[in-house]
C-alpha atoms as a PDB file:
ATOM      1  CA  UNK A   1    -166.038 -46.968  22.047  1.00  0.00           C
ATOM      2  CA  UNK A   2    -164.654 -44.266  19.269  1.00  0.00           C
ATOM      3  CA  UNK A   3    -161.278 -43.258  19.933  1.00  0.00           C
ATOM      4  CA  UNK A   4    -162.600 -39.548  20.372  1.00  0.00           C
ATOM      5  CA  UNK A   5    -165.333 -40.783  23.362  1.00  0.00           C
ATOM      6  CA  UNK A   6    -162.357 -42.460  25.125  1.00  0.00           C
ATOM      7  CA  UNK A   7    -160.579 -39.488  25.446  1.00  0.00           C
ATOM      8  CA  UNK A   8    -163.745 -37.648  26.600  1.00  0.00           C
ATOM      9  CA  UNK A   9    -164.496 -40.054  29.006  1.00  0.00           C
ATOM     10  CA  UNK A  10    -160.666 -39.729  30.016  1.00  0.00           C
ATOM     11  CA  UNK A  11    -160.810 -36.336  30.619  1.00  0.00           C
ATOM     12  CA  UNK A  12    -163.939 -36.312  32.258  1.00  0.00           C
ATOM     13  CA  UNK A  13    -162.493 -38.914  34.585  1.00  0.00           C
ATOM     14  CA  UNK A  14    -160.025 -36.019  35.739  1.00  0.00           C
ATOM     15  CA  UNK A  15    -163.299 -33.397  36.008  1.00  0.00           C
ATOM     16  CA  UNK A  16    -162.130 -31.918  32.672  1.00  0.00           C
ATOM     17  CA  UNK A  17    -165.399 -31.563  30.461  1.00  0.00           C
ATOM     18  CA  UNK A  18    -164.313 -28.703  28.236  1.00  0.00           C
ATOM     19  CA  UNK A  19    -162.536 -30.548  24.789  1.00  0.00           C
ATOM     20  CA  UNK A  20    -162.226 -30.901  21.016  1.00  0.00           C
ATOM     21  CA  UNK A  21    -160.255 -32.265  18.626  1.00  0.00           C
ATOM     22  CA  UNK A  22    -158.374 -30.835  15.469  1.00  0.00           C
ATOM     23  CA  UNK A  23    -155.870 -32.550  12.651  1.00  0.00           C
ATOM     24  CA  UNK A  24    -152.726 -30.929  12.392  1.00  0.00           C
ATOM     25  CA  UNK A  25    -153.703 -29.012   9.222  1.00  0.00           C
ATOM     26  CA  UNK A  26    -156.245 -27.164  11.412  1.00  0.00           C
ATOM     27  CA  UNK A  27    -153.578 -25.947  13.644  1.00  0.00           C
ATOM     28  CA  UNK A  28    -150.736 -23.314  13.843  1.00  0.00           C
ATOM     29  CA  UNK A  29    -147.446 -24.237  14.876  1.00  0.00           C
ATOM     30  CA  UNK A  30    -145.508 -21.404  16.580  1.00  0.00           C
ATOM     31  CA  UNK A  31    -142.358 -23.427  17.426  1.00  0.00           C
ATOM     32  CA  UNK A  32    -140.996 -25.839  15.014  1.00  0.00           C
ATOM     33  CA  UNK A  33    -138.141 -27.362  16.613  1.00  0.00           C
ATOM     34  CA  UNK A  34    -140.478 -28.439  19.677  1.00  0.00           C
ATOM     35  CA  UNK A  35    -142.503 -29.652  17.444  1.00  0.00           C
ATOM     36  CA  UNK A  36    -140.120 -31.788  15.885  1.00  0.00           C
ATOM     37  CA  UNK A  37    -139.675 -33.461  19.074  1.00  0.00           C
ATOM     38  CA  UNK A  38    -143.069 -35.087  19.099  1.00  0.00           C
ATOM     39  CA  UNK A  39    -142.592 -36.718  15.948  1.00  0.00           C
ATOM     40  CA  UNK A  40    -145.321 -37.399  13.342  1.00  0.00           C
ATOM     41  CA  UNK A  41    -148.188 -35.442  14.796  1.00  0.00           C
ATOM     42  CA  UNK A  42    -151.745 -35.866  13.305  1.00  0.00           C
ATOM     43  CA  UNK A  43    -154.089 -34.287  15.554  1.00  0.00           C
ATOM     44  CA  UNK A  44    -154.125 -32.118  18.732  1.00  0.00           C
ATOM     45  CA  UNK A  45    -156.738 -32.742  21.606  1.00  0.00           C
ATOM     46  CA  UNK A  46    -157.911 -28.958  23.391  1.00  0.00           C
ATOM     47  CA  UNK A  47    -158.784 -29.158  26.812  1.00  0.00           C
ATOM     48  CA  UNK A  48    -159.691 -26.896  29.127  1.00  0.00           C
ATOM     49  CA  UNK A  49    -158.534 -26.673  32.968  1.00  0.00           C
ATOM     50  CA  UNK A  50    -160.896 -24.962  35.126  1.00  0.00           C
ATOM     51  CA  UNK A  51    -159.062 -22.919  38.125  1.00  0.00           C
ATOM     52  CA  UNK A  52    -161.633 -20.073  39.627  1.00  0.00           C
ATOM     53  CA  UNK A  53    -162.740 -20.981  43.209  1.00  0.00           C
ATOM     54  CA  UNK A  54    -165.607 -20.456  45.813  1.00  0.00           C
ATOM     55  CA  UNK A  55    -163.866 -18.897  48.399  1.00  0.00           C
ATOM     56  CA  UNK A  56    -163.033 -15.243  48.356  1.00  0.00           C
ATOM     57  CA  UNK A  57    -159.755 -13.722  49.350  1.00  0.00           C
ATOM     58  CA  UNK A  58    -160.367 -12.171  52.452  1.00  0.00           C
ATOM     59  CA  UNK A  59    -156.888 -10.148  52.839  1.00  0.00           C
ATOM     60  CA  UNK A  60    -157.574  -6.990  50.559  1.00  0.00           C
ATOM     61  CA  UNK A  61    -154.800  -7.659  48.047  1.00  0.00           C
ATOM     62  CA  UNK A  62    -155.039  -6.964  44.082  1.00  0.00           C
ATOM     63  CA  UNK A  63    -153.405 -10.792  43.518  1.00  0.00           C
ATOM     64  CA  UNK A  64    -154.879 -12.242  40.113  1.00  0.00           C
ATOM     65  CA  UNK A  65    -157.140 -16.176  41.066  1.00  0.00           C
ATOM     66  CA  UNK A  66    -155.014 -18.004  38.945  1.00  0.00           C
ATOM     67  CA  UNK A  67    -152.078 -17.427  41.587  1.00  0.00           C
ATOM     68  CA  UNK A  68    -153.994 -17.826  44.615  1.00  0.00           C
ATOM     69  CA  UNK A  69    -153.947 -21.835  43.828  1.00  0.00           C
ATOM     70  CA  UNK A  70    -151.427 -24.026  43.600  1.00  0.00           C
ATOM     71  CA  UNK A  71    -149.532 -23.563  40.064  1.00  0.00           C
ATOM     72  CA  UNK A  72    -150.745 -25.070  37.564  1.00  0.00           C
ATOM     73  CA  UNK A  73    -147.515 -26.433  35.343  1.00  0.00           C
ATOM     74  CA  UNK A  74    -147.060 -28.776  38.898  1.00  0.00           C
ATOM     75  CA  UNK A  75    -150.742 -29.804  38.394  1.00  0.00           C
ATOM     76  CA  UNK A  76    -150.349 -30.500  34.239  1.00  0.00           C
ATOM     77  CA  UNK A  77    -147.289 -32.268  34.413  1.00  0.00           C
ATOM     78  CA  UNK A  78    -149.162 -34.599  36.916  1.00  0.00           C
ATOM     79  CA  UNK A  79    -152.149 -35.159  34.475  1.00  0.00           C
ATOM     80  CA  UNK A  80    -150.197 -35.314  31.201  1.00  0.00           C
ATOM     81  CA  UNK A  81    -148.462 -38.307  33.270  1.00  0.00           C
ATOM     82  CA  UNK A  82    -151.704 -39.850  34.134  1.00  0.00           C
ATOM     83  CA  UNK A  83    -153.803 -39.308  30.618  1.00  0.00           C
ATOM     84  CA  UNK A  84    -150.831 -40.835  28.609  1.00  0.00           C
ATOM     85  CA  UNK A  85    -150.830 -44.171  30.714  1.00  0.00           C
ATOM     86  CA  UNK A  86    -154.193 -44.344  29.945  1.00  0.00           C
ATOM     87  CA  UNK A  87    -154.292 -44.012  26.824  1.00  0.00           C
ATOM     88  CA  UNK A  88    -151.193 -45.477  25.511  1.00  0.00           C
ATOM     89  CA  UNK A  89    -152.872 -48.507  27.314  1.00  0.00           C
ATOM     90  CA  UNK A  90    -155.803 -47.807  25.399  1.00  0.00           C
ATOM     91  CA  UNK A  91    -154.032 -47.004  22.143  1.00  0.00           C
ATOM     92  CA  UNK A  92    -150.506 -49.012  22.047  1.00  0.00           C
ATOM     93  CA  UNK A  93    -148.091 -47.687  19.701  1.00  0.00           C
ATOM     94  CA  UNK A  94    -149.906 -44.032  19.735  1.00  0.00           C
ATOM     95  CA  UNK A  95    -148.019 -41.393  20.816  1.00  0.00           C
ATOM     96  CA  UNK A  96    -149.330 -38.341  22.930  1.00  0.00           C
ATOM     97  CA  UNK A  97    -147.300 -35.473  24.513  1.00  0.00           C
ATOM     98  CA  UNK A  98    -149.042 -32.883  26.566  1.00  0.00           C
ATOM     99  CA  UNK A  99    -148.410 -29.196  26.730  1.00  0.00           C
ATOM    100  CA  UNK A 100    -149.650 -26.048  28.309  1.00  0.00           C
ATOM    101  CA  UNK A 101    -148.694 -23.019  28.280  1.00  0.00           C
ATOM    102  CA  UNK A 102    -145.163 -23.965  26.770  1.00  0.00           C
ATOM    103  CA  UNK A 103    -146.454 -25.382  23.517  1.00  0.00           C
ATOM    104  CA  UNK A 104    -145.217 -25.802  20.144  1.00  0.00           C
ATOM    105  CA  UNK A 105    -148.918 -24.995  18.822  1.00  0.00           C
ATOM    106  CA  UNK A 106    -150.694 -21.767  19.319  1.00  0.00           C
ATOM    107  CA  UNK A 107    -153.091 -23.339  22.196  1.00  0.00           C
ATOM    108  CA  UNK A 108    -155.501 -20.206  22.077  1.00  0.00           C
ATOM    109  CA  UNK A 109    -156.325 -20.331  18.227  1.00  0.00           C
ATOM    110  CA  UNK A 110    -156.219 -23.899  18.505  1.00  0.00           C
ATOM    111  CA  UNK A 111    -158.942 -24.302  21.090  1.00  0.00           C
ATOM    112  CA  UNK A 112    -161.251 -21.188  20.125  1.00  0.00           C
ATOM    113  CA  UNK A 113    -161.014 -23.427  16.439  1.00  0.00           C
ATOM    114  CA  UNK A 114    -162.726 -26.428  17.968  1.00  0.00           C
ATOM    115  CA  UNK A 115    -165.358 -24.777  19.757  1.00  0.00           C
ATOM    116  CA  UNK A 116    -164.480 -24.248  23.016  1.00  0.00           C
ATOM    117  CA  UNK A 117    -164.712 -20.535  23.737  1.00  0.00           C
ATOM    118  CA  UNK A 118    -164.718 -17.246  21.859  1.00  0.00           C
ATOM    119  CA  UNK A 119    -161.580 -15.062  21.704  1.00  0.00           C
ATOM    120  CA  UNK A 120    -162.520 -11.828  24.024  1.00  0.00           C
ATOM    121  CA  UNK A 121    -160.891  -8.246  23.568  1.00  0.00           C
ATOM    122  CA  UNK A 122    -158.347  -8.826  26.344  1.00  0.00           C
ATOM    123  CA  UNK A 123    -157.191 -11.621  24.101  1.00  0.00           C
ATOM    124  CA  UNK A 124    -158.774 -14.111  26.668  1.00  0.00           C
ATOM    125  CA  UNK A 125    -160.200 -17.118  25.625  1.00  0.00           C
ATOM    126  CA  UNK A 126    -163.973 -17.258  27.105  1.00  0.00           C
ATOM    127  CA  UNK A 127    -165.727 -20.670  27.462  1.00  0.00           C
ATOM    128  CA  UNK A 128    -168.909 -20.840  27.637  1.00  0.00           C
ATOM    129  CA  UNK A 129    -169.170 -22.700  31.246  1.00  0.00           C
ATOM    130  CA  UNK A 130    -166.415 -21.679  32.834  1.00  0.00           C
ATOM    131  CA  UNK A 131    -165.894 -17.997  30.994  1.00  0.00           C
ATOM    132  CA  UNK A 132    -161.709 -16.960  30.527  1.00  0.00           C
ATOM    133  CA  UNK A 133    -160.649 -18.426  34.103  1.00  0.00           C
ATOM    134  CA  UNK A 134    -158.961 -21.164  32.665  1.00  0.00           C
ATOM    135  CA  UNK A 135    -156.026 -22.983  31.482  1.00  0.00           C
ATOM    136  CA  UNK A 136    -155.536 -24.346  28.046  1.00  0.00           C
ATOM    137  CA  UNK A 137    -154.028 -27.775  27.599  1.00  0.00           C
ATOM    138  CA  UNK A 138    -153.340 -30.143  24.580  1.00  0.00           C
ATOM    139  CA  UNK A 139    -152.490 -33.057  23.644  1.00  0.00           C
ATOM    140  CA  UNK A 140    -150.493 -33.957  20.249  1.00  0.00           C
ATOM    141  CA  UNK A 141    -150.854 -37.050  19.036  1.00  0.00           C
ATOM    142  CA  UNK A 142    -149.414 -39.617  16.653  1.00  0.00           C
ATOM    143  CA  UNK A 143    -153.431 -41.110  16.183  1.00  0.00           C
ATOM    144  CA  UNK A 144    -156.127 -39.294  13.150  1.00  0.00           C
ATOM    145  CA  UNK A 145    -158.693 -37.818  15.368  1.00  0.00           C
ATOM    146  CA  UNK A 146    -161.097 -36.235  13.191  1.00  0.00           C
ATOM    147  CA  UNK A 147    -164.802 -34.257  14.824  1.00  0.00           C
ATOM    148  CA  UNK A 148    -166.942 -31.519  14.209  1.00  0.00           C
ATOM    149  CA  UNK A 149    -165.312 -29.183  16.204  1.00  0.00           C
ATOM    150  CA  UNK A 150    -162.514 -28.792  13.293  1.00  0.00           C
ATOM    151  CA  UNK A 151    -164.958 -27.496  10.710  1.00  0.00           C
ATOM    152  CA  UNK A 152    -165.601 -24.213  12.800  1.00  0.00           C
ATOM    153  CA  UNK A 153    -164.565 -20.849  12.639  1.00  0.00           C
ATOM    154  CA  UNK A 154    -163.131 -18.778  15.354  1.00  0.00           C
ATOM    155  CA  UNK A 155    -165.446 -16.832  16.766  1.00  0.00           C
ATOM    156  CA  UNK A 156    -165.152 -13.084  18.778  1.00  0.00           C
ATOM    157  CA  UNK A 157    -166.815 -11.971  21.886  1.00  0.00           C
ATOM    158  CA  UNK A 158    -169.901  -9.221  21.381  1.00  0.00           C
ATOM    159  CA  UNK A 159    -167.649  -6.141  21.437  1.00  0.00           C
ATOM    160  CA  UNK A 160    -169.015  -4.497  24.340  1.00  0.00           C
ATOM    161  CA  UNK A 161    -166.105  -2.602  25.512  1.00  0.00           C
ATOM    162  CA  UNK A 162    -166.065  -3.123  29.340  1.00  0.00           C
ATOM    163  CA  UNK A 163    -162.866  -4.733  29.653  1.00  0.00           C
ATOM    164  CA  UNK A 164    -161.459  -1.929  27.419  1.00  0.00           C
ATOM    165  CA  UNK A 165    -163.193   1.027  29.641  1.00  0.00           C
ATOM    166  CA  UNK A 166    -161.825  -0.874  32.674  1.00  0.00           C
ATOM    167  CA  UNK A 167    -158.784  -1.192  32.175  1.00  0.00           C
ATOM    168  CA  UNK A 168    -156.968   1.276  34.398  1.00  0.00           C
ATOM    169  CA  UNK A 169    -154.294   1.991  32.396  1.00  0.00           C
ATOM    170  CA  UNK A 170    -155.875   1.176  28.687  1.00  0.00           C
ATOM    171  CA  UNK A 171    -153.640  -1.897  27.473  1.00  0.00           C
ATOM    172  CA  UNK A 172    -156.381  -3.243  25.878  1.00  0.00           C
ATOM    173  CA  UNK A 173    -156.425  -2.214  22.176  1.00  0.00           C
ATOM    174  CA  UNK A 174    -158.461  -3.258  19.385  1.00  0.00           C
ATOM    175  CA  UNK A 175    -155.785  -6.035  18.472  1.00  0.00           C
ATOM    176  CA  UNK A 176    -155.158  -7.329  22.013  1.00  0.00           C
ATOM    177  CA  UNK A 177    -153.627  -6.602  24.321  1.00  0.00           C
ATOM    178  CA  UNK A 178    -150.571  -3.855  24.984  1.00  0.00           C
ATOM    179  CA  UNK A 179    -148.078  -5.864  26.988  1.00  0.00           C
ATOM    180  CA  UNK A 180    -145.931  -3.009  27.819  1.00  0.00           C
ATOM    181  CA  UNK A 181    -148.416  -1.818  29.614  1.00  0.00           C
ATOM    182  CA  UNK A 182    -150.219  -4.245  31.070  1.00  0.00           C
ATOM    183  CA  UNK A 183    -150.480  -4.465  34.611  1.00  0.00           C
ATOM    184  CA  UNK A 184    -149.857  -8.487  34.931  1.00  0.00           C
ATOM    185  CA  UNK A 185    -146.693  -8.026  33.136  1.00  0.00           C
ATOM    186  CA  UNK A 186    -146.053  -5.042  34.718  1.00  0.00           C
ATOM    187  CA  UNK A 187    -146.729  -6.813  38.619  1.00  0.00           C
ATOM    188  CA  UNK A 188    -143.916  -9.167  37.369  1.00  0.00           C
ATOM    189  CA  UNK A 189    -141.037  -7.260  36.560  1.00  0.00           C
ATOM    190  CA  UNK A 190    -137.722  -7.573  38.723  1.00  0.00           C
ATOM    191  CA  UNK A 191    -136.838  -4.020  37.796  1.00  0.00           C
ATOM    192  CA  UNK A 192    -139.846  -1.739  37.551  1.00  0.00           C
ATOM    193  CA  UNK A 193    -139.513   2.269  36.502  1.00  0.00           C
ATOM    194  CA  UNK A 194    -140.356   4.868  38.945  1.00  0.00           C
ATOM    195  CA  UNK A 195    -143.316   5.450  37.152  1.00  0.00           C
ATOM    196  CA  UNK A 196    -144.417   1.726  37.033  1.00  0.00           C
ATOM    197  CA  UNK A 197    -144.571   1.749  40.900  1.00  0.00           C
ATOM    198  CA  UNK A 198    -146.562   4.616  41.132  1.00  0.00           C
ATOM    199  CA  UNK A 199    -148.893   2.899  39.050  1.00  0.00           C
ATOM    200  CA  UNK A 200    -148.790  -0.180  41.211  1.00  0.00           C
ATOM    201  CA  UNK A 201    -149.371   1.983  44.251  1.00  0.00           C
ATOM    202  CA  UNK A 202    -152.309   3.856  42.451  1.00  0.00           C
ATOM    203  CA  UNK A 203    -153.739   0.747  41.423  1.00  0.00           C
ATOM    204  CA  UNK A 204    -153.406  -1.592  44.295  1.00  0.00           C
ATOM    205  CA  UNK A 205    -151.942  -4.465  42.012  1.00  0.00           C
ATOM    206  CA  UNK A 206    -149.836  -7.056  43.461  1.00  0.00           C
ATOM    207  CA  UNK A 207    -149.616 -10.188  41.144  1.00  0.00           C
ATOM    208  CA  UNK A 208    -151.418 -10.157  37.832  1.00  0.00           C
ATOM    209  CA  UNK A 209    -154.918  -8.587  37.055  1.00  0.00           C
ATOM    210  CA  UNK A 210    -158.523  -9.675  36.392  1.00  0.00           C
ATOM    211  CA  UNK A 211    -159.984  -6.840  36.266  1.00  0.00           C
ATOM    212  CA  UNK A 212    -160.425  -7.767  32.569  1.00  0.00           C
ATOM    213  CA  UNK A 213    -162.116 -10.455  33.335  1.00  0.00           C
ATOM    214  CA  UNK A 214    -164.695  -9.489  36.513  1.00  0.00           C
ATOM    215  CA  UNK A 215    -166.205  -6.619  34.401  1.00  0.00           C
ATOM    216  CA  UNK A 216    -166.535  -9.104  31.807  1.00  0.00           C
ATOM    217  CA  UNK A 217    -170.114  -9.960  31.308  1.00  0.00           C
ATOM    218  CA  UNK A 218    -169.766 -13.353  30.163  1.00  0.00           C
ATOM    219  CA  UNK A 219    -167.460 -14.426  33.077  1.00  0.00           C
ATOM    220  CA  UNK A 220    -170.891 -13.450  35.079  1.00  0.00           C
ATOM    221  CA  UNK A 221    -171.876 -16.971  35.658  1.00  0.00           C
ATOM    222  CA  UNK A 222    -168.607 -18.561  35.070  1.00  0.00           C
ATOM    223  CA  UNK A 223    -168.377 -22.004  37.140  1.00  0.00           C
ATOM    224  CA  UNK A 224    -166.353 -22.661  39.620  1.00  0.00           C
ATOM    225  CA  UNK A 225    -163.970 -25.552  39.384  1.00  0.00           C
ATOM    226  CA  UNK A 226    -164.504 -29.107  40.821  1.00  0.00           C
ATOM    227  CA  UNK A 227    -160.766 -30.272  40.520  1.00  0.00           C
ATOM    228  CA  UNK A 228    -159.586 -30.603  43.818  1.00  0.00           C
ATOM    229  CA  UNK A 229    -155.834 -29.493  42.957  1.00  0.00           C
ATOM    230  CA  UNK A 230    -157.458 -25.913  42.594  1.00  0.00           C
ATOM    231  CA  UNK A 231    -160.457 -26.120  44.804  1.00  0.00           C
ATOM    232  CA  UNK A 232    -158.120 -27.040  47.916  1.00  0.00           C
ATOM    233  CA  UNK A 233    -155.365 -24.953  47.520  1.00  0.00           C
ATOM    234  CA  UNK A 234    -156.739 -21.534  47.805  1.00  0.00           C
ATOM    235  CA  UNK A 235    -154.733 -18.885  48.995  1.00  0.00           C
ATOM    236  CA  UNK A 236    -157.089 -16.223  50.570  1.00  0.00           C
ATOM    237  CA  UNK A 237    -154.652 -14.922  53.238  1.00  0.00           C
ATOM    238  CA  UNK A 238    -151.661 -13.915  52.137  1.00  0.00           C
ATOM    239  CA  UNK A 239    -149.237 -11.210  53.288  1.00  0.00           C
ATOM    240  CA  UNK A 240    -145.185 -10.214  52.656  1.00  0.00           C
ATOM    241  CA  UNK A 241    -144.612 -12.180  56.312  1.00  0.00           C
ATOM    242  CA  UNK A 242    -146.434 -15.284  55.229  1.00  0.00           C
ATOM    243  CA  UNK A 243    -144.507 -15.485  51.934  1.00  0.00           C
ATOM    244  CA  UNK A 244    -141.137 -15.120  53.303  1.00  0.00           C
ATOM    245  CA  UNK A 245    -142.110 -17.463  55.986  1.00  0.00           C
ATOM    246  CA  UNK A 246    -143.073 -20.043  53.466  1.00  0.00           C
ATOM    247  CA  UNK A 247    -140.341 -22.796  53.031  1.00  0.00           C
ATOM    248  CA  UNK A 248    -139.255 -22.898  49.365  1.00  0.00           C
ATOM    249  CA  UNK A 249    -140.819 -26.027  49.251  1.00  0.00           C
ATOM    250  CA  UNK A 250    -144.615 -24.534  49.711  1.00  0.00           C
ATOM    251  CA  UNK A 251    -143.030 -21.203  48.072  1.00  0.00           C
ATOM    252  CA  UNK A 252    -142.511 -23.317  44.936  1.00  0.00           C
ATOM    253  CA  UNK A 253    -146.063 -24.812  44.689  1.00  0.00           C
ATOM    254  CA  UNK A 254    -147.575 -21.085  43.867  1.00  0.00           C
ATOM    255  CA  UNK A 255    -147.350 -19.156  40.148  1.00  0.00           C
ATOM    256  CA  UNK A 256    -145.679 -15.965  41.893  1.00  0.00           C
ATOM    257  CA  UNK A 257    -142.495 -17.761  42.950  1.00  0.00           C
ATOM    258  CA  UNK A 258    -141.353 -17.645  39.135  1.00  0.00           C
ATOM    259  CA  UNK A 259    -139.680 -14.296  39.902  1.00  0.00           C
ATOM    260  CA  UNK A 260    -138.920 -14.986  43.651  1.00  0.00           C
ATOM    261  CA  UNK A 261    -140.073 -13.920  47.027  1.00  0.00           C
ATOM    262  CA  UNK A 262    -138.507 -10.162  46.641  1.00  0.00           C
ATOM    263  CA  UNK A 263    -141.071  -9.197  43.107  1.00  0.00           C
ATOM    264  CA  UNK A 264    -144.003 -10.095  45.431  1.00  0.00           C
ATOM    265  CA  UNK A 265    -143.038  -9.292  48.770  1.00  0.00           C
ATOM    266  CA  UNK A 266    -141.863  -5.849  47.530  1.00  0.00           C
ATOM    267  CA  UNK A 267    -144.881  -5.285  45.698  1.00  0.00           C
ATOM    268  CA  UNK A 268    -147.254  -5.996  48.673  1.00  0.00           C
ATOM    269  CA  UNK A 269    -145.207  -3.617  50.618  1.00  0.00           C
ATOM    270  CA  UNK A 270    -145.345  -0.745  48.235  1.00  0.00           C
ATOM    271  CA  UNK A 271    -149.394  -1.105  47.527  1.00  0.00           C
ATOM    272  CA  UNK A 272    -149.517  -0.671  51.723  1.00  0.00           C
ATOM    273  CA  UNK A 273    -147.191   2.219  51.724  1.00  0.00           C
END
């Protein structure tokens, strides 16, 4: 079996389908000094990490899917644990180091490059099974990987504009997105302006946003995930009480408890003022 079909089949084995391959001259590298750490990197496998569920929150609050599982940097650190056994067994004297999220590569570029989704207006990566709700994860390698997927271009969504008429307080431009005034980023600020809580009151937001991605027309058949880290752990009751009567132990296990009980808990409370 090819080196590149071993990985497949490794991923698969973890219910990740979604993946390409790219040599390092194919790839950006946003942080040098982390990428020092890993040594002589050739090549960079993209994966994708599917996290949208079945079930439906049922308690009326504006909290973004990818915080109503379990967080995903607990599940990755598992997995990078488990795919380097396996292939280090596979491959002895390889090297592979997994990232996502904090990675010395830009991920997104990285992983629209090899074919595995189309770069929306939000800024959203958009795969073609599981549309933008999911997580981007790579590994860099010592080994030559070498597949189709690093001849292609990056490619952009259609233009249609929804996300961009939908966006309640139009941070999506036509380079990206407008961070200051994004509502995610906004939702997670210790310190928010007068005026930034009357938008979260207006709004209804509590954690995050999607409403870039639910108008989205090619997240209109997205999948939902199989992995049972995500699929299990859904939140879709969750209130101020039953946060602060979490212990820290389950507090820790969900995206929101970055910032600490108060951002969310206070947030909550002023949406239901």
């Amino acid at each position: 079996m090819e080196a590149t079909q071993f990985i497949r089949a490794a991923l698969a084995a973890e219910g990740i389908t979604e993946c390409g391959f790219l040599p390092r001259s194919h790839f950006r590298i946003l942080n040098e000094r982390l990428m020092q750490r890993c040594g002589d990197v050739q090549s960079a496998v993209m994966f994708l990490i599917p996290y949208r569920c079945a079930t439906l929150p049922r308690d009326g609050l504006n909290i973004s899917l990818y915080a109503r599982v379990k967080d995903y940097h607990t599940y990755f650190s598992a997995l990078a644990g488990r795919l380097t056994e396996v292939l280090t067994g596979r491959f002895p004297g390889e090297r592979f180091y997994g990232f996502c999220d904090h990675s010395p590569i830009d991920e997104k570029a990285a992983a629209a490059q090899c074919g595995l989704g189309i770069l929306g207006r939000n800024s959203l990566l958009i795969n073609r099974t599981y549309g933008s709700f999911v997580f981007i994860g790579s590994l860099l390698t010592s080994m030559v990987l070498c597949g189709e997927e690093s001849d292609r271009t990056t490619a952009f969504c259609c233009g249609c504009g929804r996300c961009k008429r939908s966006c309640p307080v139009s941070a999506i431009t036509g380079t990206g997105i407008d961070r200051a005034r994004c509502l995610s980023a906004i939702t997670q600020k210790k310190h928010k302006t007068p005026e930034e809580e009357a938008l979260l009151r207006k709004t209804g937001a509590v954690w995050g946003c999607d409403i870039c991605q639910l108008v989205c027309p090619m997240n209109a058949a997205a999948a939902y995930t199989e992995i049972p880290f995500f699929k299990n752990s859904f939140a879709d009751m969750l209130s101020a009480a039953s946060i602060e009567a979490m212990s820290d132990e389950e507090f820790a296990l969900y995206a929101f408890s970055w910032r600490g009980r108060n951002v969310i808990t206070e947030n909550i409370r002023r949406v239901h003022r």
